[in-house]
Protein backbone atom coordinates (compact mmCIF):
# COMPACT_ATOMS: atom_id res chain seq x y z
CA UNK A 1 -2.64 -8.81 -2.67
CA UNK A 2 -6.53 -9.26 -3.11
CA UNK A 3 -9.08 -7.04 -1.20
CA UNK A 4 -13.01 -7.07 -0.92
CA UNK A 5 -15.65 -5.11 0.68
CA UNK A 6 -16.39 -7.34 3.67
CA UNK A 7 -19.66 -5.45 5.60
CA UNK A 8 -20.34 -6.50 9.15
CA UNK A 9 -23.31 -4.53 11.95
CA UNK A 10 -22.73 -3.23 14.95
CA UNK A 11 -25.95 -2.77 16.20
CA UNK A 12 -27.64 -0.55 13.51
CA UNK A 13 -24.02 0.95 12.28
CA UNK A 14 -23.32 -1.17 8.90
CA UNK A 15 -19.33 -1.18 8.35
CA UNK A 16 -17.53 -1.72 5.65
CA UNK A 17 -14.22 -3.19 6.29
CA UNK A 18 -11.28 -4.32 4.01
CA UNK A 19 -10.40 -8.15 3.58
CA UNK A 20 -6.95 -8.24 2.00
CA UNK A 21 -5.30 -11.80 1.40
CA UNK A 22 -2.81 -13.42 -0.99
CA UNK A 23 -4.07 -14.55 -4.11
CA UNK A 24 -6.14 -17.37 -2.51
CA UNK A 25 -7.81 -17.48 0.40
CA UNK A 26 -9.60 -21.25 -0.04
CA UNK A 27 -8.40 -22.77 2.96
CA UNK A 28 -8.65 -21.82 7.07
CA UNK A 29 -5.68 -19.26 8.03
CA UNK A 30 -5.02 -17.33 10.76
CA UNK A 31 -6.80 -13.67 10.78
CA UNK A 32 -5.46 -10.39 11.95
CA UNK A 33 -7.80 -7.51 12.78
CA UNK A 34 -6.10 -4.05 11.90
CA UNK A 35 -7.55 -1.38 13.42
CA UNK A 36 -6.23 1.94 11.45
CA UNK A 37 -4.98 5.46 12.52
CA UNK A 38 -7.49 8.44 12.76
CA UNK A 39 -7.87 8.45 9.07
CA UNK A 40 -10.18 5.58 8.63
CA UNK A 41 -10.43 2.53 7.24
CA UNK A 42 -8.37 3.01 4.11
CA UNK A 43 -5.47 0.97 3.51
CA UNK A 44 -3.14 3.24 5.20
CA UNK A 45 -0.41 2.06 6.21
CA UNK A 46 -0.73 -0.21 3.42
CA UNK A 47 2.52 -1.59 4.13
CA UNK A 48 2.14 -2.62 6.98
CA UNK A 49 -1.11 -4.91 5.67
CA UNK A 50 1.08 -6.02 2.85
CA UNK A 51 3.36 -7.36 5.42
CA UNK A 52 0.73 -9.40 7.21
CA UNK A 53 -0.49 -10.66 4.20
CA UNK A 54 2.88 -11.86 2.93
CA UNK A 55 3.00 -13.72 6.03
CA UNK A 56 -0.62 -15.74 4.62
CA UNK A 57 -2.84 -14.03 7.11
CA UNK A 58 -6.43 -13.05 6.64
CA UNK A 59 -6.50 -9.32 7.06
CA UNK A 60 -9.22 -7.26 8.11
CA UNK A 61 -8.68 -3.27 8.30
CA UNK A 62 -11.50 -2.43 10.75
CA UNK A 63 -14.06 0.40 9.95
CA UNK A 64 -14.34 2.48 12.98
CA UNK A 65 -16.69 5.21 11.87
CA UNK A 66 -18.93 3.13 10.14
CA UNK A 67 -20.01 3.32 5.87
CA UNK A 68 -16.64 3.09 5.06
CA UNK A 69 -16.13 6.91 6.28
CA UNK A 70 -12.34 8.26 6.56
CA UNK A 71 -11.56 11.89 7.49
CA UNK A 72 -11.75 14.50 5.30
CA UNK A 73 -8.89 16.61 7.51
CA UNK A 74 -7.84 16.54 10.72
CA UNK A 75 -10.62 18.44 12.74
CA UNK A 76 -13.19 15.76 11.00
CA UNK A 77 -11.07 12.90 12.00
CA UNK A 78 -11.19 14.58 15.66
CA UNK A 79 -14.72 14.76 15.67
CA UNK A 80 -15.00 10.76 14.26
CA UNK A 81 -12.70 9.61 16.55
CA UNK A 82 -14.44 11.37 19.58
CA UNK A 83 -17.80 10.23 18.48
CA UNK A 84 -16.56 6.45 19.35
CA UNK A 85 -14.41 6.94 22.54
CA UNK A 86 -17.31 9.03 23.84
CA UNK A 87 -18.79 5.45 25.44
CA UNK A 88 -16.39 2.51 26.59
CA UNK A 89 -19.10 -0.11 25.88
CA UNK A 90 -19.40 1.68 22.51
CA UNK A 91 -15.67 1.71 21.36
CA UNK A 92 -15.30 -1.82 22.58
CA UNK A 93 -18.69 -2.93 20.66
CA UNK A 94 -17.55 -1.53 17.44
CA UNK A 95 -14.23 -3.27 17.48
CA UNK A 96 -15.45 -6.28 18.97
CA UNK A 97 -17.68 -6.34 15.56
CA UNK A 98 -14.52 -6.39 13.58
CA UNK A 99 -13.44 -9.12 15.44
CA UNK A 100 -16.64 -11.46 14.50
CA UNK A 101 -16.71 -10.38 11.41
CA UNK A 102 -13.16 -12.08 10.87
CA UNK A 103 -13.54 -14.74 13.02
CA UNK A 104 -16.68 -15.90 11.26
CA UNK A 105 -15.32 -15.93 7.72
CA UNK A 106 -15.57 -19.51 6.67
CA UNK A 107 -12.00 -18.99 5.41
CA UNK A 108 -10.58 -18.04 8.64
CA UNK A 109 -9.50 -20.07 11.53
CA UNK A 110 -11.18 -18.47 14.63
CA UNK A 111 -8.66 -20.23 17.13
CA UNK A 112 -6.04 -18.17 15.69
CA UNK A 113 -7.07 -14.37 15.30
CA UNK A 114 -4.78 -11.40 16.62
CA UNK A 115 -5.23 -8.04 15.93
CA UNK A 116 -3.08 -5.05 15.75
CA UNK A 117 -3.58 -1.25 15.88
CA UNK A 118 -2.26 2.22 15.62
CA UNK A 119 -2.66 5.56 17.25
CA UNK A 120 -6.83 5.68 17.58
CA UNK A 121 -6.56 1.64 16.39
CA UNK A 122 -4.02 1.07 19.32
CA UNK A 123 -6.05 2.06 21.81
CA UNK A 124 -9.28 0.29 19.61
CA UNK A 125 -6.67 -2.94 19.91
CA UNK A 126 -6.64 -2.46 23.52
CA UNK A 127 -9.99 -1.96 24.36
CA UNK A 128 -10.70 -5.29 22.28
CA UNK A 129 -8.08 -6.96 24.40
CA UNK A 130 -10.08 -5.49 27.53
CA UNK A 131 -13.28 -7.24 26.16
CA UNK A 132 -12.46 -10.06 26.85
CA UNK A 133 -12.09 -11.34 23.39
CA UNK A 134 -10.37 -14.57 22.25
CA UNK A 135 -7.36 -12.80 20.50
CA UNK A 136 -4.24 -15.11 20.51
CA UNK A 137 -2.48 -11.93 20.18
CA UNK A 138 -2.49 -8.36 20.36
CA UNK A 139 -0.16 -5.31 19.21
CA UNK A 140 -0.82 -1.83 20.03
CA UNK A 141 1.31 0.27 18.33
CA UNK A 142 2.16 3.80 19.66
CA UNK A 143 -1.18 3.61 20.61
CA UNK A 144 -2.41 6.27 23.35
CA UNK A 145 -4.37 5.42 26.38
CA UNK A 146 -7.36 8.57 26.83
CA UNK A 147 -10.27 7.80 27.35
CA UNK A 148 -9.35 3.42 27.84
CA UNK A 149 -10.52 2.01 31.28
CA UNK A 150 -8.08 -0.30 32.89
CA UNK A 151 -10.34 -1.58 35.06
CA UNK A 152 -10.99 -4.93 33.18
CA UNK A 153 -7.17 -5.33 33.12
CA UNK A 154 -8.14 -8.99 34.11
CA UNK A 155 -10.29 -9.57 31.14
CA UNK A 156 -7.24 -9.78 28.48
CA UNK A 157 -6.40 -13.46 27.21
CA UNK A 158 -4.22 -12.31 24.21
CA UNK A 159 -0.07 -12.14 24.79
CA UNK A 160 0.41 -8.52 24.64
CA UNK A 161 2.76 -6.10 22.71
CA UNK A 162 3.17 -2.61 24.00
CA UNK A 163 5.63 -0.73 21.27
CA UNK A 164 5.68 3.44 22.16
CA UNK A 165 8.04 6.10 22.10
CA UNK A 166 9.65 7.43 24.88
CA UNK A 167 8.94 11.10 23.29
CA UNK A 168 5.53 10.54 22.96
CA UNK A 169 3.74 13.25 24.12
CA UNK A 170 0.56 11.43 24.41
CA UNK A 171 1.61 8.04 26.02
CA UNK A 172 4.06 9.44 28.97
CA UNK A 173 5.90 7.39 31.03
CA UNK A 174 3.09 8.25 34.09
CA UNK A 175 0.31 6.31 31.70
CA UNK A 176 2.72 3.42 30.70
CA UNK A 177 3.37 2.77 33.97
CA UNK A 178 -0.29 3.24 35.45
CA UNK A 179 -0.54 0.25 32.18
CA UNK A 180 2.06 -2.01 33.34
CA UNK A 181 0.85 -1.48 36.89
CA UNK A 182 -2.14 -3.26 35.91
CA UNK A 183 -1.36 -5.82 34.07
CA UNK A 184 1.03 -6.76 37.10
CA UNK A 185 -1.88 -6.44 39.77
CA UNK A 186 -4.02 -8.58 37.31
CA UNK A 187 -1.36 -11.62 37.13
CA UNK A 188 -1.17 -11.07 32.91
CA UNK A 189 1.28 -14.06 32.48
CA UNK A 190 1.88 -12.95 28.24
CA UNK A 191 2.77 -9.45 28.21
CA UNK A 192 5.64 -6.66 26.96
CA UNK A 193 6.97 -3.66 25.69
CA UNK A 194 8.95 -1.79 23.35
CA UNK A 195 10.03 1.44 24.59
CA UNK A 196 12.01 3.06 21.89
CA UNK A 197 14.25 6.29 22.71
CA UNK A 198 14.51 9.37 20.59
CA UNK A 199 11.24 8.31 19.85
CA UNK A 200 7.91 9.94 19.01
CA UNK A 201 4.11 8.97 18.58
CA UNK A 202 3.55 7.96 15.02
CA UNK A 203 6.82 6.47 14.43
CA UNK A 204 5.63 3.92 11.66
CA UNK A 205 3.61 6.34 10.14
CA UNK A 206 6.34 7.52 6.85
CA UNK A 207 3.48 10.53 6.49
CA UNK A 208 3.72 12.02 10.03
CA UNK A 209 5.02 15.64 10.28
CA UNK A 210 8.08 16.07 12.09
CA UNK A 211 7.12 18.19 15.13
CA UNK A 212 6.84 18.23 19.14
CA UNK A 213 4.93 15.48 19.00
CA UNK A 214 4.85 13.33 15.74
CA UNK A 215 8.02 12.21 13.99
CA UNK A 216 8.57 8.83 11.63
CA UNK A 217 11.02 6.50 12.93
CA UNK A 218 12.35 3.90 10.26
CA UNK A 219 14.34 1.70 13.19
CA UNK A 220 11.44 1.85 15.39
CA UNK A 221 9.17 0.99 12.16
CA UNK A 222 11.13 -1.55 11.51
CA UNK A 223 11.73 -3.06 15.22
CA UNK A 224 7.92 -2.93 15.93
CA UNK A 225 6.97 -4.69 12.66
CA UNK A 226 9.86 -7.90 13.30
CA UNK A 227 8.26 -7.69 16.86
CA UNK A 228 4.60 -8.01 15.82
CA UNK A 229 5.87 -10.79 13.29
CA UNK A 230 7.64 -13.23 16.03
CA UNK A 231 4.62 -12.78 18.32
CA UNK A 232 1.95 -13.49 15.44
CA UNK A 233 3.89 -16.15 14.41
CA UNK A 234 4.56 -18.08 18.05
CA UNK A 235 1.03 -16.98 19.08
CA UNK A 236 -0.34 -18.91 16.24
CA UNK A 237 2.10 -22.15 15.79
């Protein structure tokens, strides 16, 4: 796998995503944004970009904080991650500047760009969706709603993958079902979910602490990932 500095403004923020591709990237391909966890823009999972770029996909691992920044413990990634939800129109203009900044790479085909995010990047994923913006697909993984308005349910043109843990603490069943509510009032035609059982919030995270509310799940993992695959690859052709 190859990966460059790719640096992209939004607004007056310069960011400093990650490209990673195969070892060429000289013709148009389909493009994934991944939108990372709470710790930034590093290449964590890195896995789970390998996998995307085995499949010949442009990747782009979004910076959310801006100059490359990842937290330096968890009370810092708190206050990062705060910082952006803070403003709808803010969160959604930061991701949505991930999402040009892929789209308009002369190596990337801009009909066929989905994106996929975890934790803090699920809920980045869905508030990109929300935009409005021409994703062909779009994965949120154990991602949590706070602080996303449903409101512009309508807006979504991507087919839509929910995967979340029944356990999970900070996506309960009241808030998946306020979700699926909407997307049922706004006629979605493309959408699903995953609801694994035994299941807790960072289940493809192989770091998470096993507690009350995080816990690695390798079947989930595993399920999500095959999941994200098949809809990549049908949303694409």
């Amino acid at each position: 796998m190859k990966t460059e500095t790719l640096e992209y403004l939004d607004g007056s923020t310069r960011c400093k995503g990650i490209l990673a591709y195969g070892d060429r990237i000289d013709t148009a391909r389909p493009g994934v944004v991944f939108v990372p966890d709470i710790r930034g823009v590093g290449l964590r999972p890195k896995a789970h970009v390998d996998l995307l770029v085995a499949q010949g996909y442009g990747v782009l691992v979004a910076d959310m904080y801006g100059d490359g920044t990842n937290m330096r413990d968890r009370d810092h990634g708190q206050e990062l991650m705060n910082a952006v939800r803070s403003s709808q129109q803010g969160w959604r203009s930061r991701v949505r500047a991930a999402f040009e900044a892929l789209a308009t790479h002369p190596r990337v085909d801009r009909a066929r760009i989905g994106a996929v995010g975890y934790c803090f990047g699920g809920g980045s994923v869905l508030q990109l969706a929300l935009s409005g913006a021409d994703l062909a697909a779009a994965v949120v993984m154990h991602g949590t709603l706070d602080h996303v308005a449903l409101s512009d349910v309508a807006n979504i043109k991507a087919k839509l993958l929910v995967c979340s843990g029944f356990d999970d603490p900070l996506l309960p069943p009241t808030r998946v079902n306020e979700l699926q509510d909407a997307l049922r009032s706004a006629k979605i035609k493309d959408w699903e979910m995953m609801i694994f059982g035994n299941t807790k919030h960072a289940f493809t995270n192989v770091e998470a602490p096993n507690n009350d509310v995080l816990a690695y799940n390798k079947v989930a993992d595993e399920r999500s990932q095959a999941a994200m695959i098949a809809l990549f690859k049908e949303a694409f052709g």
